[in-house]
Structures are given as C-alpha cells and as structure tokens.
N, C-alpha and C. Protein backbone atom coordinates (compact mmCIF):
# COMPACT_ATOMS: atom_id res chain seq x y z
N UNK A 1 -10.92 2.23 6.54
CA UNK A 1 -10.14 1.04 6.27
C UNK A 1 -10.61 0.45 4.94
N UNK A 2 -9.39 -0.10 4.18
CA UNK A 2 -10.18 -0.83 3.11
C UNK A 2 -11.08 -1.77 3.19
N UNK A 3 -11.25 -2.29 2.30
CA UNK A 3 -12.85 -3.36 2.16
C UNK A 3 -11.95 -4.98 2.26
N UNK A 4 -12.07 -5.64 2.55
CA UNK A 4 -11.35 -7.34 2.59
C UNK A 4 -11.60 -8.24 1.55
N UNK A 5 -12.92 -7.85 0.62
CA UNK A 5 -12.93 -8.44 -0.35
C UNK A 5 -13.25 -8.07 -1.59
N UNK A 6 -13.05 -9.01 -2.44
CA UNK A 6 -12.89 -8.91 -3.83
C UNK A 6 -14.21 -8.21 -4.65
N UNK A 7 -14.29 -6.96 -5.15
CA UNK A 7 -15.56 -6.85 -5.89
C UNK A 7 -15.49 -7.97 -7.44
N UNK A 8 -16.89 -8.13 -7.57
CA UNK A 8 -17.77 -8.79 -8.27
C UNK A 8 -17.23 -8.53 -10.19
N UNK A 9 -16.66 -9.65 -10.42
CA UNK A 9 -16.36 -9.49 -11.75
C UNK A 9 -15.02 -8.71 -11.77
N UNK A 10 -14.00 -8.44 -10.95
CA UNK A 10 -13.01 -7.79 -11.12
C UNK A 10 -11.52 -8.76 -11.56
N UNK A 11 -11.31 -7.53 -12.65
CA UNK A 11 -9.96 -8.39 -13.05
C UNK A 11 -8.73 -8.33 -11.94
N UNK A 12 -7.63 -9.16 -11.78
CA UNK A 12 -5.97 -9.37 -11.55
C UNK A 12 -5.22 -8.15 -12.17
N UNK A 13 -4.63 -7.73 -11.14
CA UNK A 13 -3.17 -6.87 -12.56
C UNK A 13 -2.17 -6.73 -11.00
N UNK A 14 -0.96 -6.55 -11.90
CA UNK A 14 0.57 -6.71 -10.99
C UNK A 14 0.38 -5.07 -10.38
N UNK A 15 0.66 -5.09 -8.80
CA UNK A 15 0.62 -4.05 -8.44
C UNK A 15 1.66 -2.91 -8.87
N UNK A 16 1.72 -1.92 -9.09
CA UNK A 16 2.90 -1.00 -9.68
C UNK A 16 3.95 -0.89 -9.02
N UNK A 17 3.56 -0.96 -7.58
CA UNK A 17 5.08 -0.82 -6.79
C UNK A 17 5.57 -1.96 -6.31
N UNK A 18 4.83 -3.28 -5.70
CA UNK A 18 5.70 -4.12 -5.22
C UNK A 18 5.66 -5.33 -6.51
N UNK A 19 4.79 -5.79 -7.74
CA UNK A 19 4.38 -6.37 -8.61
C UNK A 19 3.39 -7.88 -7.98
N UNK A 20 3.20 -7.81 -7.21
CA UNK A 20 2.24 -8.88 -6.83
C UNK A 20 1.27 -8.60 -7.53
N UNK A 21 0.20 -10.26 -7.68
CA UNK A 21 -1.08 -9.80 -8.49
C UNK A 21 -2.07 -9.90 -7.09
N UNK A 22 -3.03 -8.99 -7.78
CA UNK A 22 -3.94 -8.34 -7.14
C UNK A 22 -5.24 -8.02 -7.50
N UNK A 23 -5.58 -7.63 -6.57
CA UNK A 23 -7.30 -7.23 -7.73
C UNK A 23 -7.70 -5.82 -7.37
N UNK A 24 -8.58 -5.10 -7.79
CA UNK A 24 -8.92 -4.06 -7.49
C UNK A 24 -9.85 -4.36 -5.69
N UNK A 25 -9.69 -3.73 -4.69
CA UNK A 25 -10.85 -3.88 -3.69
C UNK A 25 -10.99 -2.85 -3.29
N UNK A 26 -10.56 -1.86 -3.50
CA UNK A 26 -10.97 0.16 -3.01
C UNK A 26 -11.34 0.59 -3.85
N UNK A 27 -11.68 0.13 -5.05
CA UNK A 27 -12.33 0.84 -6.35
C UNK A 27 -11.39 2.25 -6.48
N UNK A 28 -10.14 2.19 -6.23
CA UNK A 28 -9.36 3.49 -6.43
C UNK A 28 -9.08 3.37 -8.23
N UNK A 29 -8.56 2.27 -8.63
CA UNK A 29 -8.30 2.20 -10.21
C UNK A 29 -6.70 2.22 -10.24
N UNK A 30 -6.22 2.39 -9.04
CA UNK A 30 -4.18 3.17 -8.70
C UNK A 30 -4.09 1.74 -9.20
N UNK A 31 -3.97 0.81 -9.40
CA UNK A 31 -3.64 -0.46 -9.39
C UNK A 31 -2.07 -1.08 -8.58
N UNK A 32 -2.36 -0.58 -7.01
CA UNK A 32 -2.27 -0.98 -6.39
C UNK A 32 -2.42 -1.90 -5.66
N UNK A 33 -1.75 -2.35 -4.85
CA UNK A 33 -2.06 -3.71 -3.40
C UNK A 33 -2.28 -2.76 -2.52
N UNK A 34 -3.49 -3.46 -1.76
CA UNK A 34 -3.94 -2.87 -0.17
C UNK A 34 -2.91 -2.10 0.58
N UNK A 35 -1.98 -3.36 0.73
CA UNK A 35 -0.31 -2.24 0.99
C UNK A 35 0.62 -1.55 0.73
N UNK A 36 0.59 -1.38 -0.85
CA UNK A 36 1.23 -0.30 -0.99
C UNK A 36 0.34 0.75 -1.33
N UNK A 37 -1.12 0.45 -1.64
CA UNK A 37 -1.70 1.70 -1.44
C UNK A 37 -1.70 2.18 0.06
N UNK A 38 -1.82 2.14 0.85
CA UNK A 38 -1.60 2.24 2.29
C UNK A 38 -0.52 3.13 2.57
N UNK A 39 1.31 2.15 2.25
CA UNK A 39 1.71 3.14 2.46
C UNK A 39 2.07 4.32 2.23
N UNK A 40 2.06 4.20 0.63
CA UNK A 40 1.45 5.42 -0.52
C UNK A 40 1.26 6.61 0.07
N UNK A 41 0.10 6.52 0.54
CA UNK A 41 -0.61 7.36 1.19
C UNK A 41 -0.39 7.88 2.66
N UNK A 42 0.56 7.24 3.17
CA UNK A 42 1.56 8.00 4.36
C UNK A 42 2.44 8.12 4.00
N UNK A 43 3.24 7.80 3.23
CA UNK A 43 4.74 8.90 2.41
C UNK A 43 3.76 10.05 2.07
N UNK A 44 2.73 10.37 1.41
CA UNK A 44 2.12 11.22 1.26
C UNK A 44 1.79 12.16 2.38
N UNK A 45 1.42 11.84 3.32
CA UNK A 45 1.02 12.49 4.46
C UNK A 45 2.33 12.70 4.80
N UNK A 46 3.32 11.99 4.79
CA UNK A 46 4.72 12.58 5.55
C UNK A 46 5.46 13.80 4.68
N UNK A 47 4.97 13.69 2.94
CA UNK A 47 5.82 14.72 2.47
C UNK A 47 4.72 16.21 2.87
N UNK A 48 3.31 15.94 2.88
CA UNK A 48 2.41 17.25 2.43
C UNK A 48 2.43 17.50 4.51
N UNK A 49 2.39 17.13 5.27
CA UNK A 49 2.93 17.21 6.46
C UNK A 49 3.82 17.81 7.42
N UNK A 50 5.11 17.89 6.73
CA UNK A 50 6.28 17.95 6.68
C UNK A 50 6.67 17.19 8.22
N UNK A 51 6.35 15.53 8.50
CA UNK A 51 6.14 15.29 9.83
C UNK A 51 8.05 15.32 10.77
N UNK A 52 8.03 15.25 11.94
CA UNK A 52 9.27 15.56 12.29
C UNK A 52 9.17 14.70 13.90
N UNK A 53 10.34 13.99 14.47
CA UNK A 53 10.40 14.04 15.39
C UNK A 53 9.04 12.07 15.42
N UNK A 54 8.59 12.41 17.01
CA UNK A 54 8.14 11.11 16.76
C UNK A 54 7.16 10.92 15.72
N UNK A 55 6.34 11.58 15.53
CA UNK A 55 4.97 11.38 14.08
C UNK A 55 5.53 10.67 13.10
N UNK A 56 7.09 11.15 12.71
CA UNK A 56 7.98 10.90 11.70
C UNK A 56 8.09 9.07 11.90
N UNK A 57 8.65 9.12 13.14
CA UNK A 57 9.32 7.55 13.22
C UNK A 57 8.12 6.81 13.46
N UNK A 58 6.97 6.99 13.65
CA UNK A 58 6.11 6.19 13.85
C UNK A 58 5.17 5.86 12.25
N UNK A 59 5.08 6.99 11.41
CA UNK A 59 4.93 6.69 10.31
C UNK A 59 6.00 5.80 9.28
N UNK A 60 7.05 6.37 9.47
CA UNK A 60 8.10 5.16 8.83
C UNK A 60 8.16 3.96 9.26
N UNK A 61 7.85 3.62 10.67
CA UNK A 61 7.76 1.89 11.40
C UNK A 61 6.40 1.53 10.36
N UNK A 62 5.22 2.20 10.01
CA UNK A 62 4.18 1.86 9.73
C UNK A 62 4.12 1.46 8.25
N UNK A 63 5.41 2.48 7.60
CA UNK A 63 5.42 1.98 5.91
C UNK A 63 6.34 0.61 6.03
N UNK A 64 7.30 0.58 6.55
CA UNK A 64 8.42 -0.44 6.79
C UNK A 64 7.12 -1.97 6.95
N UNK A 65 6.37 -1.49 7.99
CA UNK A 65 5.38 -2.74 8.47
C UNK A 65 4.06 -3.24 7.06
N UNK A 66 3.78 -2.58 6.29
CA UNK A 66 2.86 -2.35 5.26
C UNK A 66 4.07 -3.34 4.27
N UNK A 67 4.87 -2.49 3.78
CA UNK A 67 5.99 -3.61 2.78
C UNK A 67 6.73 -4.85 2.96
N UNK A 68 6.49 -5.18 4.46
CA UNK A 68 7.17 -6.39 4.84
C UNK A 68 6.01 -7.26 4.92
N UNK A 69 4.94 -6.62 4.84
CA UNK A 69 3.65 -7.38 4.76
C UNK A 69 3.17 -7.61 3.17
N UNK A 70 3.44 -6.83 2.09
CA UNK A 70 3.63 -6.66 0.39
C UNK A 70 4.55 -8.11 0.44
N UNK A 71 5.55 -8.02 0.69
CA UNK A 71 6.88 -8.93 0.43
C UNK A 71 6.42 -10.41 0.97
N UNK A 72 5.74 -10.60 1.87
CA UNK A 72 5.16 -12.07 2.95
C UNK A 72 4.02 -12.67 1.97
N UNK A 73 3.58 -11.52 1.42
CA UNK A 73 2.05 -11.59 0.25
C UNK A 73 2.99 -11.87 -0.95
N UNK A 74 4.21 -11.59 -1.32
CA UNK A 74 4.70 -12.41 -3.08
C UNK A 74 5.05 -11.01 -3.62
N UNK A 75 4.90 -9.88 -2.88
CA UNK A 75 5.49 -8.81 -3.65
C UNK A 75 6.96 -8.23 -3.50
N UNK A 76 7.70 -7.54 -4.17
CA UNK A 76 9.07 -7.39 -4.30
C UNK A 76 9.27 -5.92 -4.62
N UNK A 77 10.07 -5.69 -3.75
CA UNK A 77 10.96 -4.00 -4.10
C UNK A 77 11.94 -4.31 -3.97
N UNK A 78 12.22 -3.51 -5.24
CA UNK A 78 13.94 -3.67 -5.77
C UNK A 78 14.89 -2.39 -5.08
C-alpha cells in the first residue's frame, strides 16, 4: 500500500491524468495521484492479464472507485 504521507522537502505538480495537485508520496517520480497511480496499475494488470469474466468486473468497479475518489479530491477526467 502506499505511504499516507508527504516526504520531506517535496515539491506539488498537477497529476498527469486527473490534474489535481499533488506531491510525490511513493517516490515513483510518474507524477501521479495515489489514485490514479493505483488505477494505472490495474488497467495494467487487466491489459498484461488478459482478465475476463468476474476478475474483470471487479477490477473495473475498483478503477471506477479510485477516480471517483481523484474527482471528490479536485481532480478531473475529461
């Protein structure tokens, strides 16, 4: 799970996919938000996967739940 807080001396930048500001807290550098790195990374697992059937719908409830949580936080997909 990610980390909850802010490392030490870290700058703000607009996340790439939903544009909320943010800070770095996974030390990934993606300059991402918690949630769309999250769900990122299960579209990922769903394409390298090839998931089908329930795995499928339960990963899509989980990205759907990650971006409605981006959007509640100030972020936006167009």
């Amino acid at each position: 799970m990610a980390e909850r807080h802010f490392r030490k001396n870290s700058t703000t930048f607009n996340c790439r996919s939903c544009g909320r500001l943010t800070r770095d807290i996974a030390g990934t550098n993606q300059q991402l938000c918690p949630q769309c790195d999250a769900w990122t990374m299960i579209e990922n697992s769903i394409l390298d996967e090839d998931l089908a059937g329930p795995d499928l719908a339960e990963a899509e409830a989980r990205i759907a739940k990650l971006k409605a949580e981006a959007v509640a936080k100030g972020g936006r997909f167009n």
